[in-house]
Protein backbone atom coordinates (compact mmCIF):
# COMPACT_ATOMS: atom_id res chain seq x y z
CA UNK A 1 -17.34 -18.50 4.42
CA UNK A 2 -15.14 -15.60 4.84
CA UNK A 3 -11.40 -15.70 3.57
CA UNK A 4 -9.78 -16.43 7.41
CA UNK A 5 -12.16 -19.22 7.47
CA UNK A 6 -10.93 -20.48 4.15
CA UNK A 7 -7.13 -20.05 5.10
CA UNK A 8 -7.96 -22.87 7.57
CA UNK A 9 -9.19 -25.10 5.42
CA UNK A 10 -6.04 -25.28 3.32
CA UNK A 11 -3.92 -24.43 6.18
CA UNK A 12 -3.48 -26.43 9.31
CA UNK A 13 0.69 -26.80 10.29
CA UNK A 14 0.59 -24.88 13.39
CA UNK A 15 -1.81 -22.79 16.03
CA UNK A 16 -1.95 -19.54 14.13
CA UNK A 17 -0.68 -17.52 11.21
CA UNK A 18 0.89 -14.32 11.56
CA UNK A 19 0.40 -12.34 8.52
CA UNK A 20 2.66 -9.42 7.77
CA UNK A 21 2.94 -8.56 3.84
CA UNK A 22 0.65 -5.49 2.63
CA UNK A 23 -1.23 -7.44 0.23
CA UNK A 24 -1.94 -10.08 2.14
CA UNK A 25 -2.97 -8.26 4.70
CA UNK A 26 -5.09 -6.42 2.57
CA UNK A 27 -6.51 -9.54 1.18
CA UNK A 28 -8.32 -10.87 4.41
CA UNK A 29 -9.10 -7.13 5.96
CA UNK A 30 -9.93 -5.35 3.15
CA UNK A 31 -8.19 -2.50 4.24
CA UNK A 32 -5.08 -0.78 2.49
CA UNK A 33 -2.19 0.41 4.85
CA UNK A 34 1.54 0.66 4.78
CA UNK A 35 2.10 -1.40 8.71
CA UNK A 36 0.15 -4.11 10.92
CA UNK A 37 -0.33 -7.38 11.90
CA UNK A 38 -3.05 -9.56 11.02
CA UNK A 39 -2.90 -12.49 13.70
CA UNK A 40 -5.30 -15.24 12.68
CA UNK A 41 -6.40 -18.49 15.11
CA UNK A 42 -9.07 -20.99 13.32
CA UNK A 43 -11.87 -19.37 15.44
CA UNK A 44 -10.53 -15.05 15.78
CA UNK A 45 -8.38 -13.13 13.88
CA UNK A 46 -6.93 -9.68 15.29
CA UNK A 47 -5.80 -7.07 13.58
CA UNK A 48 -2.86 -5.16 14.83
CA UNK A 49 -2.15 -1.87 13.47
CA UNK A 50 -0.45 1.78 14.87
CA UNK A 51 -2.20 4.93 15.29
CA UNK A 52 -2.11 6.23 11.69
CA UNK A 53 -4.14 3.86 10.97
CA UNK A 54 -6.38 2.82 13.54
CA UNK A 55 -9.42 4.41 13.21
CA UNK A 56 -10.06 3.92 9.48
CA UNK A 57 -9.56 0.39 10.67
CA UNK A 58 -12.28 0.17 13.05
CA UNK A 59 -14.48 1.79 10.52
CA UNK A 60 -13.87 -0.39 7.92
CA UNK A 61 -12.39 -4.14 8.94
CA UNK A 62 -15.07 -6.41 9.94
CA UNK A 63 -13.19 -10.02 9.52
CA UNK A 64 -10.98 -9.30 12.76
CA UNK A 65 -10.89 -7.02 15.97
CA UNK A 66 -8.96 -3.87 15.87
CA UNK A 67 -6.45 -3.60 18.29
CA UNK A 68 -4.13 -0.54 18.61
CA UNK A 69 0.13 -1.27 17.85
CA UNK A 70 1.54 -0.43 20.94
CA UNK A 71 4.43 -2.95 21.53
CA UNK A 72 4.23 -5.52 18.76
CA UNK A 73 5.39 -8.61 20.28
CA UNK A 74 4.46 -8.71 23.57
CA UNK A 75 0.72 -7.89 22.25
CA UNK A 76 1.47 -11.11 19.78
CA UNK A 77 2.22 -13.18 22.77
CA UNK A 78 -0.86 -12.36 24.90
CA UNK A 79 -2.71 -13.13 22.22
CA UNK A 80 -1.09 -16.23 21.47
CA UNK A 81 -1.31 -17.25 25.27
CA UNK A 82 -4.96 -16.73 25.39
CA UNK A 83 -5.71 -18.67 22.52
CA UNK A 84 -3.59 -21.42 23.93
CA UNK A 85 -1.25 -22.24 20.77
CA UNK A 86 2.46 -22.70 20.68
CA UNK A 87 3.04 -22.69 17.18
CA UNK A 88 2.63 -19.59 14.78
CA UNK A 89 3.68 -19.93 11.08
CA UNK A 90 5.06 -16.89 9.04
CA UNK A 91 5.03 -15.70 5.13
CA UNK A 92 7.98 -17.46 3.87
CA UNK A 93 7.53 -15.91 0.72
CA UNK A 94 7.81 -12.37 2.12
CA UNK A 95 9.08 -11.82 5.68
CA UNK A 96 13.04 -10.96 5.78
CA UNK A 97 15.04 -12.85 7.42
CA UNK A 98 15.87 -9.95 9.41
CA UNK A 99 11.57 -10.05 10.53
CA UNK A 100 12.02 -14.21 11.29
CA UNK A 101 15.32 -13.57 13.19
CA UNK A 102 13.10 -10.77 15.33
CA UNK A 103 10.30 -13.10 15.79
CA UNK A 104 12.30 -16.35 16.78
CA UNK A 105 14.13 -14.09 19.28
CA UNK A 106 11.20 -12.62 21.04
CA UNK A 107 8.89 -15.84 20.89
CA UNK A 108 11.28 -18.26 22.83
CA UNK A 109 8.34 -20.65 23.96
CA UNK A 110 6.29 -20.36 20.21
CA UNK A 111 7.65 -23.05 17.64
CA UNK A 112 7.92 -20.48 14.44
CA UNK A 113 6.87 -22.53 11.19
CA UNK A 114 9.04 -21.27 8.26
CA UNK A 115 8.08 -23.54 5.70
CA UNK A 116 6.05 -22.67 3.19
CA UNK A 117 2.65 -23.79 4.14
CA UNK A 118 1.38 -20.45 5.14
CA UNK A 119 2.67 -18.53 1.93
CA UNK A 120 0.83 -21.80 -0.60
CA UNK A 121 -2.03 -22.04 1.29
CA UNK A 122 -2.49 -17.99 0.88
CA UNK A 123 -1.50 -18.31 -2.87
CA UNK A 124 -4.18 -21.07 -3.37
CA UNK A 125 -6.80 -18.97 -1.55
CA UNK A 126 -5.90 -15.72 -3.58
CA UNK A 127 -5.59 -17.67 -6.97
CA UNK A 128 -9.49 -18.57 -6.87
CA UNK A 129 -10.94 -15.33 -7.36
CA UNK A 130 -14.80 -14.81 -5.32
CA UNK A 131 -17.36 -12.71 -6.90
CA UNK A 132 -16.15 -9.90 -4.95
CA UNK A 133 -13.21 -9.60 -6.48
CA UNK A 134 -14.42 -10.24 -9.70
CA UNK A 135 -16.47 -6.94 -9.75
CA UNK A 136 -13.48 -5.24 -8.84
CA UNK A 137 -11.05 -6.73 -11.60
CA UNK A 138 -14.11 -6.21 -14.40
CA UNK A 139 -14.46 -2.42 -13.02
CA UNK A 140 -10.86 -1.59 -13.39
CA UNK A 141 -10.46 -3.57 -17.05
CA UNK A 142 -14.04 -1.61 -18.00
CA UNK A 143 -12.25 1.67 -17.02
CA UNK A 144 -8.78 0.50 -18.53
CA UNK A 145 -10.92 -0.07 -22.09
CA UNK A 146 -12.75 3.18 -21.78
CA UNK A 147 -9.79 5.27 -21.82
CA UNK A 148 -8.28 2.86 -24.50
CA UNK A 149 -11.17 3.74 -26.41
CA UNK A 150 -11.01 7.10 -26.38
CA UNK A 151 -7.25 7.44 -26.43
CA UNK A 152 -7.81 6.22 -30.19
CA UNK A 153 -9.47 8.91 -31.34
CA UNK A 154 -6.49 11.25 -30.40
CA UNK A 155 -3.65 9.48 -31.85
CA UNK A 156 -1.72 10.48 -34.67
CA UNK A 157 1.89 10.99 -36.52
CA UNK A 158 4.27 13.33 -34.48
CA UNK A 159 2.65 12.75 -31.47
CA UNK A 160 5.61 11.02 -28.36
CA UNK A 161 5.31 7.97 -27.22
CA UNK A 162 5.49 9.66 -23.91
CA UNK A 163 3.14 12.18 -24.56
CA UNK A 164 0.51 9.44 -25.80
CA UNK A 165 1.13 7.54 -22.18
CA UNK A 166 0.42 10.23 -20.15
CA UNK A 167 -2.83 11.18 -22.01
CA UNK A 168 -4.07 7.10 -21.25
CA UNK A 169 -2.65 7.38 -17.77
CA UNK A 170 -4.76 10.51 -17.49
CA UNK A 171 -7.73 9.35 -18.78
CA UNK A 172 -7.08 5.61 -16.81
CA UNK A 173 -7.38 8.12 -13.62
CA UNK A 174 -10.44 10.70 -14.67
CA UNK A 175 -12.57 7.65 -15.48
CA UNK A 176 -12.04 6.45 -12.14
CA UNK A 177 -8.99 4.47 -11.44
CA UNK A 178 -7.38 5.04 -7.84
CA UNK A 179 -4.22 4.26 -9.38
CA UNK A 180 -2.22 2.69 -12.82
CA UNK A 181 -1.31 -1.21 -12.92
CA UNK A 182 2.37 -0.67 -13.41
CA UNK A 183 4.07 1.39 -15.20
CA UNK A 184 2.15 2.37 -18.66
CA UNK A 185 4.03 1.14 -21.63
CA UNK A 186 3.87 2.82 -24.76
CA UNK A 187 6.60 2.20 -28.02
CA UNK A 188 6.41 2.84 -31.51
CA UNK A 189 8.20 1.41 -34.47
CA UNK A 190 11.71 -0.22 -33.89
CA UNK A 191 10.84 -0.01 -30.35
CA UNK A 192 8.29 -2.22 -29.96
CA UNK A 193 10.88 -5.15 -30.40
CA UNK A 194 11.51 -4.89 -26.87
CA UNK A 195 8.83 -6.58 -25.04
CA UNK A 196 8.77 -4.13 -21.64
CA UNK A 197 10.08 -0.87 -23.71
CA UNK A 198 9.76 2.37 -21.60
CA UNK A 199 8.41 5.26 -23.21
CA UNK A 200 10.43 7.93 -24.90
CA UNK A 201 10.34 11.36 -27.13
CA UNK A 202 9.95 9.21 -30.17
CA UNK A 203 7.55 10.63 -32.68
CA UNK A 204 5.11 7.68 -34.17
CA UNK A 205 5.26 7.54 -37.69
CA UNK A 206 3.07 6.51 -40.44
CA UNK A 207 3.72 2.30 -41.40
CA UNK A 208 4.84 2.08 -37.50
CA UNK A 209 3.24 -0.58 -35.09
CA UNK A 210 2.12 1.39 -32.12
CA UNK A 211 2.50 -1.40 -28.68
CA UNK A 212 0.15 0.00 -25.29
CA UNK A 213 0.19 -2.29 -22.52
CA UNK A 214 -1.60 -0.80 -19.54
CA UNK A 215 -4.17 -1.18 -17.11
CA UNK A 216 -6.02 0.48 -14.20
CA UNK A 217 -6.55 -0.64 -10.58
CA UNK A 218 -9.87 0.02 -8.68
CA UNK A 219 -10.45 -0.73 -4.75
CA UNK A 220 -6.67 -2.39 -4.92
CA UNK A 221 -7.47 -5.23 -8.25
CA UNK A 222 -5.42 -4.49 -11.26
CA UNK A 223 -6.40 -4.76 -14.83
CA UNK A 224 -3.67 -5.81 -17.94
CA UNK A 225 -4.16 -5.97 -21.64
CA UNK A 226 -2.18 -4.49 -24.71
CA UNK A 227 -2.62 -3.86 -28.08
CA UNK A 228 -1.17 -3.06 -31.19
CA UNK A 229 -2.53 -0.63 -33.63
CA UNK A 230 -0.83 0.13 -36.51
CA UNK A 231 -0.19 3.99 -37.80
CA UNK A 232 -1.40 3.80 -41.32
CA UNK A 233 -0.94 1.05 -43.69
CA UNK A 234 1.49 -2.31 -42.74
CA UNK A 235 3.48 -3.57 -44.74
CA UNK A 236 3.15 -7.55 -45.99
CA UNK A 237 5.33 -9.31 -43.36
CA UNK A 238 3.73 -6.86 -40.43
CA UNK A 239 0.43 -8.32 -41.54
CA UNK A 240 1.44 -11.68 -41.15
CA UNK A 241 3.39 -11.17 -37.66
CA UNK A 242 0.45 -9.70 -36.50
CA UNK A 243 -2.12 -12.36 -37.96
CA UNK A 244 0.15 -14.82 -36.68
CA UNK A 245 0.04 -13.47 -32.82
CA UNK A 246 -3.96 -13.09 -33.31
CA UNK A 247 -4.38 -16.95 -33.93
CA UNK A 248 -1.66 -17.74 -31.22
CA UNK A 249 -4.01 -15.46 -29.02
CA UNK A 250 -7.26 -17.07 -29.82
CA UNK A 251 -5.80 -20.70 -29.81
CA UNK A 252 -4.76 -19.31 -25.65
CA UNK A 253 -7.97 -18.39 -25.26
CA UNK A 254 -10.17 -21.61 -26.35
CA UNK A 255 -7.60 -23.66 -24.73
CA UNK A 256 -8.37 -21.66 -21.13
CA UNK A 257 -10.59 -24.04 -18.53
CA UNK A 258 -9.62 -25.42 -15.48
CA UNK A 259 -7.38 -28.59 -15.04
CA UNK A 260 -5.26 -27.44 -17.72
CA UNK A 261 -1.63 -26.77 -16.64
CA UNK A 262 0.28 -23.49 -16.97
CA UNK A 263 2.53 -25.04 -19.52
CA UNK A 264 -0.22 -26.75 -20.94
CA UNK A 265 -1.86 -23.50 -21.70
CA UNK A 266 1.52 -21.80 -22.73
CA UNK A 267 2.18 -24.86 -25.28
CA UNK A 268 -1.40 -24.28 -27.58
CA UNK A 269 -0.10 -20.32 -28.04
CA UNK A 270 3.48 -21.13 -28.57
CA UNK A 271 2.98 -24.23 -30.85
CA UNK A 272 1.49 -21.70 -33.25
CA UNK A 273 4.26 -19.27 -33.42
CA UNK A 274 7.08 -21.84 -33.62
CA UNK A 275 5.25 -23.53 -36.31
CA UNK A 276 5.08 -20.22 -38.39
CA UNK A 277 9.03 -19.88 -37.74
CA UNK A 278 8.98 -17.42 -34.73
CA UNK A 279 9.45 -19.73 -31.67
CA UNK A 280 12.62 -17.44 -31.00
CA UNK A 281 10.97 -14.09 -31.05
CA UNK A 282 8.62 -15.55 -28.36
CA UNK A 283 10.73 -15.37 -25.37
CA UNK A 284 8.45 -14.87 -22.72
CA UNK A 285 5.75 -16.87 -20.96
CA UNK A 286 2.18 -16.74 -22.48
CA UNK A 287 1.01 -15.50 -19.34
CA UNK A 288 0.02 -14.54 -15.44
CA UNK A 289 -2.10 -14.31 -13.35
CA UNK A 290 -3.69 -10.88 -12.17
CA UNK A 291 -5.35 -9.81 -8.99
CA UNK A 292 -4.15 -7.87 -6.09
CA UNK A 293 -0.83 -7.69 -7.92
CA UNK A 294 -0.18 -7.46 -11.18
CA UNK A 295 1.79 -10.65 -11.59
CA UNK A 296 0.35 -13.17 -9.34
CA UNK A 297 -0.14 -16.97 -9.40
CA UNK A 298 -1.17 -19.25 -11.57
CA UNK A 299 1.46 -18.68 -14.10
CA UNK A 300 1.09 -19.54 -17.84
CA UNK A 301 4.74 -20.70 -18.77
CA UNK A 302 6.52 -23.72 -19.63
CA UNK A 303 7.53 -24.27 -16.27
CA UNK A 304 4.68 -24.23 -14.54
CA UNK A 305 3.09 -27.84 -14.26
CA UNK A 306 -0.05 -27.15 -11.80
CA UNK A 307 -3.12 -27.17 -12.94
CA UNK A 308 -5.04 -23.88 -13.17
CA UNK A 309 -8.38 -23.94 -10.71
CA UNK A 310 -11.91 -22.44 -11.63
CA UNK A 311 -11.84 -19.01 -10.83
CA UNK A 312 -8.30 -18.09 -12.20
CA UNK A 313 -7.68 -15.03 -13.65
CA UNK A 314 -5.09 -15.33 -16.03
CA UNK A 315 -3.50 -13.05 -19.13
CA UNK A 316 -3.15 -14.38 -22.56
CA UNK A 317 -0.47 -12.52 -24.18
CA UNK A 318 1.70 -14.07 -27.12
CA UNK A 319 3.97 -11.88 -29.01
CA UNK A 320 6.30 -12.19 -31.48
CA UNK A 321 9.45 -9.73 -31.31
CA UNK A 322 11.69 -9.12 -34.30
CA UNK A 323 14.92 -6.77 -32.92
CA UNK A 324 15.78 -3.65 -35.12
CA UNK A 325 12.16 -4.61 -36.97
CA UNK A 326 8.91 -4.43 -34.82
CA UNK A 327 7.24 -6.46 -32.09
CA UNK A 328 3.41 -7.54 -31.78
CA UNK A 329 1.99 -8.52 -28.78
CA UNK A 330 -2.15 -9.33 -27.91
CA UNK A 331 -2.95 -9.23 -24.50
CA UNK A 332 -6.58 -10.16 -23.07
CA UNK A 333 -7.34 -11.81 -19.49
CA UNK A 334 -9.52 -14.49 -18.70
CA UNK A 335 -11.48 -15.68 -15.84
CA UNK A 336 -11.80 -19.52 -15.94
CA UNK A 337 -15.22 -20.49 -15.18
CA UNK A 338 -17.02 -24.37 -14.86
CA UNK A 339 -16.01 -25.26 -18.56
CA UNK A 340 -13.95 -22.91 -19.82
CA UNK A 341 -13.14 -19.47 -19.69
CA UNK A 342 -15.00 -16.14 -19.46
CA UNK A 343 -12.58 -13.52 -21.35
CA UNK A 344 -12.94 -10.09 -19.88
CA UNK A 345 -11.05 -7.92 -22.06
CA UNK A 346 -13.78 -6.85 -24.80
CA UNK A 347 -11.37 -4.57 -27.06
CA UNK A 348 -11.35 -5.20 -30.96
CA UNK A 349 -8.48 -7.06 -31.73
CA UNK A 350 -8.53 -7.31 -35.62
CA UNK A 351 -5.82 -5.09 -36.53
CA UNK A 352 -6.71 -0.98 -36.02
CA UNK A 353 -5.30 1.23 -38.29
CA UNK A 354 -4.97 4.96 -37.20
């Protein structure tokens, strides 16, 4: 069953969908492009998309017909006439209002649904990862831990932190990434209290935590994980922050299989670290999910109370963050199969000294 037949399983409030966002788009065509319009009807889908783009499109999309953009709306309507609906639901989540405005002016006999159903029944679909996907995601975390691996043999004292992140966004790239996950972070030392620090012209230093969080994208499926190396010897209460985040980690990770919920999940990690006295320097959620975008759905956070389906992909990433001190954070991701969970980050995460 392809993904436009799916949609309609979970999705049945009006005649059509009209589909609009990039990713989404992306998602059921399997094409990458900057414009279009993916119409969808239970039995056709069409594909609407200008003249930069159109004949990549009719090489490469097979799950709709490839129409050329000539005069958006109109084309909508025809299409919408022939197929006999009079209903057409949006992305809540991502058209403007300025888009809905557009379409509810041009469409004066189509009933526009603006509720959500469209934009959950699309989350739901992209949630469940298919075995297409799932080669993509493994490809870019394989090249993601290649470069890791052989970033490590490079590092050492005086080197930046910015000079260290272009060397693994380099090496993220040779090895075969089309692109990085989001914007590589790299901090050393004092730095590394802040959870989402941006690189700078600090030199590491020897007893300094060194924090990478990164990944690598391949054929538009993103990778995350981070670790933290230390730069010589820690001191005592580094070793026990850091030993401390490792069993919150693991704990994440055995608890992973679906019907848990998101806060669920988040609780087994965070119980640990409030227990040891941290709960304060743990001010983020445990995790996200990770697909087409970086930060999808399902969620791993206290707020989120759905359960997380088989074939989730889903970071596990305590950390504990001490300001003026240092901060250590694990990050793996998980794919949650039948009874648990398949973890597909295979990095050593017993401490690495460098």
């Amino acid at each position: 069953m392809d993904r436009i037949t799916r949609l309609f399983t979970k999705f049945n409030t009006a005649g059509c969908a009209i589909i609009t966002s990039d990713v989404n788009r992306r998602y059921f065509t399997g094409m990458r492009s900057s414009a279009g319009v993916l119409l969808a009807f239970p039995e056709k889908a069409y594909l609407l998309i200008d003249f930069r783009y159109i004949e990549k499109a009719r090489q490469t999309v097979t799950s709709a017909e490839v129409i050329e953009l000539k005069k958006l709306y109109p084309q909508l309507m025809e299409l919408m006439k022939r197929h006999g609906v009079t209903s057409a639901a949006i992305e809540s989540e991502t058209m403007t209002v300025s888009e809905l405005n557009s379409y509810r002016h041009f469409f004066k006999d189509i009933t526009i649904d603006d509720s959500d159903s469209l934009s959950t029944a699309i989350s739901e679909l992209r949630t469940e990862k298919d075995d297409e996907e799932l080669v993509y995601i493994k490809k870019a975390q394989e090249i993601a831990e290649s470069a890791y691996d052989e970033l490590l043999g490079m590092i050492h004292p005086g080197m930046t932190e910015r000079r260290i992140s272009i060397e693994l966004n380099r090496l993220m790239l040779e090895k075969g990434a089309e692109d990085i996950s989001f914007d590589t972070i790299v901090v050393s030392g004092a730095n590394t209290s802040m959870p989402h620090g941006v690189p700078t012209d600090k030199e590491i230093r020897q007893g300094e935590f060194l924090l990478m969080d990164f990944g690598a994208v391949r054929n538009g499926y993103h990778s995350d994980m981070t670790r933290t190396v230390c730069i010589g010897k820690p001191d005592a209460e580094m070793k026990k922050v850091y030993d401390i985040v490792l069993e919150a980690q693991l704990a994440g990770i055995a608890a992973a299989r679906p019907g848990i919920t998101g806060c669920e999940l988040d609780k087994t990690a965070r119980d640990i670290i409030e227990r040891a006295g941290y709960g304060e320097c743990f001010g983020h959620s445990l995790g996200h999910g990770v697909g087409l975008e970086i930060h999808e759905k399902p969620n791993a956070a206290a707020s989120y109370r759905l359960p997380l389906n088989k074939g989730a992909v889903v970071t596990i990433e305590p950390g504990i963050y001490i300001p003026g001190k240092f901060g250590v954070r694990i990050e793996d991701f998980v794919i949650l199969t039948e009874n648990g969970c398949e973890n597909l980050t295979k990095c050593e995460k017993n401490m690495v000294y460098l």
